[in-house]
Protein backbone atom coordinates (compact mmCIF):
# COMPACT_ATOMS: atom_id res chain seq x y z
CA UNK A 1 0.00 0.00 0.00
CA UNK A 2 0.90 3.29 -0.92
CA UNK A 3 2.36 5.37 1.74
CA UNK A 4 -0.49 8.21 1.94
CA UNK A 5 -3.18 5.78 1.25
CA UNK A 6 -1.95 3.83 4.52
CA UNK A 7 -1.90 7.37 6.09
CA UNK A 8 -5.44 7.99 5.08
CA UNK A 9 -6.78 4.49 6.14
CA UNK A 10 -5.30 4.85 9.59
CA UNK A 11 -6.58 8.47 10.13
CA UNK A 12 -10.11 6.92 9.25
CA UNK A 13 -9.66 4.19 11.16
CA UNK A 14 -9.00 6.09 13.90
CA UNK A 15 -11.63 9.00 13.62
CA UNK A 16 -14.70 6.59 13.26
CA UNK A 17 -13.41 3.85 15.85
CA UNK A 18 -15.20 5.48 18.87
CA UNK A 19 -18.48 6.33 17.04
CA UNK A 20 -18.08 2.48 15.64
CA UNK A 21 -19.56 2.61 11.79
CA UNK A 22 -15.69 1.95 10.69
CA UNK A 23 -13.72 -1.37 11.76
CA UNK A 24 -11.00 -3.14 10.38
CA UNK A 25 -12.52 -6.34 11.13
CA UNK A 26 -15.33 -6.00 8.79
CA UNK A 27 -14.62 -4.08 6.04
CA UNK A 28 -17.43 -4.50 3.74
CA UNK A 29 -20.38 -3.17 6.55
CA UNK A 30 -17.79 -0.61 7.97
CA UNK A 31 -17.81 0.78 4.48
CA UNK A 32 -22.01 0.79 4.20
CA UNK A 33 -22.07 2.50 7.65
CA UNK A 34 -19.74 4.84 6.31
CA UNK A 35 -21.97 5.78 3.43
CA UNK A 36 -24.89 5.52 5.39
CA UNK A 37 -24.05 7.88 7.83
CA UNK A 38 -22.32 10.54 5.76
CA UNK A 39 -25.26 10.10 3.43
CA UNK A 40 -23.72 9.26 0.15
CA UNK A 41 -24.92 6.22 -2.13
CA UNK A 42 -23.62 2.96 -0.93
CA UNK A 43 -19.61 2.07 -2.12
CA UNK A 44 -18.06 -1.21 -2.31
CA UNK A 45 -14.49 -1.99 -2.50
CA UNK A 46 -14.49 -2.26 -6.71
CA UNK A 47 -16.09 1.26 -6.15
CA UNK A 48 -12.85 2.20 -4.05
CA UNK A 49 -10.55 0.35 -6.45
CA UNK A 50 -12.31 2.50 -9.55
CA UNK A 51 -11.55 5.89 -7.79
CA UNK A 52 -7.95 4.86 -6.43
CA UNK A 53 -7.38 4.07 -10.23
CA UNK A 54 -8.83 7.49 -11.49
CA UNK A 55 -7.10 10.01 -8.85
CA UNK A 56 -3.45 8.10 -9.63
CA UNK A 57 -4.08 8.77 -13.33
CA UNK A 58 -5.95 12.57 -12.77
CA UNK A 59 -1.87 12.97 -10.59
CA UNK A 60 0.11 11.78 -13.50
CA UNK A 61 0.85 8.24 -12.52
CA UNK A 62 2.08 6.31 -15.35
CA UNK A 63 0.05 3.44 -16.33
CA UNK A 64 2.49 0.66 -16.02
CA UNK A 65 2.77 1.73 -12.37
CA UNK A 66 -0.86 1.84 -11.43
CA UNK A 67 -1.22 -1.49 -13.20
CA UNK A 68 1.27 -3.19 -10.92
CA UNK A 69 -0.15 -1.72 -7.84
CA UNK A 70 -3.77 -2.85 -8.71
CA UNK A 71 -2.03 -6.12 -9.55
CA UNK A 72 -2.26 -6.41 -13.26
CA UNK A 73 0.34 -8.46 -15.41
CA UNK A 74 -0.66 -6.92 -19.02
CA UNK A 75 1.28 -3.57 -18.46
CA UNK A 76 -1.75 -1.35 -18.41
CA UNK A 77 -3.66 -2.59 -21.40
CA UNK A 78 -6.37 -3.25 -18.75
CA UNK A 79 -6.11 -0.47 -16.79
CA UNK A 80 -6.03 1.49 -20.24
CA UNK A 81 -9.59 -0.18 -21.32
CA UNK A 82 -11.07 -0.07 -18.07
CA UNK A 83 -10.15 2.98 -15.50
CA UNK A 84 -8.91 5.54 -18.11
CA UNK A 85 -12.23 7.48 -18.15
CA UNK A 86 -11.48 10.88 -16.58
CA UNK A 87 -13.93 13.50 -15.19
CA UNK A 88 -14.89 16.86 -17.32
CA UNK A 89 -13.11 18.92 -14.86
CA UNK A 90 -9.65 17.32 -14.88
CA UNK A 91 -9.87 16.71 -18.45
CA UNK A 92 -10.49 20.92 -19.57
CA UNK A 93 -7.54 21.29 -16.71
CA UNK A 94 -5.35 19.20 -18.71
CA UNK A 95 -6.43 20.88 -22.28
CA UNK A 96 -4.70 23.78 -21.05
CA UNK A 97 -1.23 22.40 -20.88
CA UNK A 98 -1.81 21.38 -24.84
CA UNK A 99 0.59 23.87 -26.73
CA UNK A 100 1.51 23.55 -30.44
CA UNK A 101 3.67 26.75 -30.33
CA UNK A 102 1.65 28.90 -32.10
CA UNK A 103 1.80 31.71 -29.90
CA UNK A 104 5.30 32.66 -30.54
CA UNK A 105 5.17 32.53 -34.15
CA UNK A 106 1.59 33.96 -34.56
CA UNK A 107 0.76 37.80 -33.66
CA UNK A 108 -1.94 37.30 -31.90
């Protein structure tokens, strides 16, 4: 595991663990009681693998890389065909960093 995903697990851990919806022990209704009480539609852990994938490719991790870590042997052709879907938002962000060079060489 990623350092700051361990980071984030632990704080979360530790923040619900007196109120009780969030326990190591059982993941899978920790995670409903989670959604449940902050009143979001109910997640499972391929909903959790699907957003890890899509924040390490919206911050520039290479696919090969997230591949491995989700435990793929293909390289990324899966990850590529599967998780590469990005939101409007990050997408326009990363239109702006498109350049062709015109702007030097056109008076604008």
């Amino acid at each position: 595991m990623i350092h700051e995903m361990k980071a984030l697990c632990k704080k979360l851990l530790f923040d619900h663990r007196e109120r009780g919806p969030c326990s190591d022990q059982e993941p899978r209704r920790s995670l409903k009681n989670s959604c449940i009480e902050a009143r979001i539609k109910p997640l499972t852990n391929h909903h959790l693998r699907h957003i890890f994938a899509t924040r390490c490719i919206e911050c520039g991790v290479d696919f090969k890389t997230i591949a491995t870590w989700l435990g793929h042997r293909d390289g990324g052709k899966l990850l590529l065909a599967r998780y590469s879907h990005l939101r409007n938002e990050h997408s326009q962000q990363m239109a702006t960093k498109v350049s062709f060079g015109l702007r030097k060489s056109l008076k604008v």
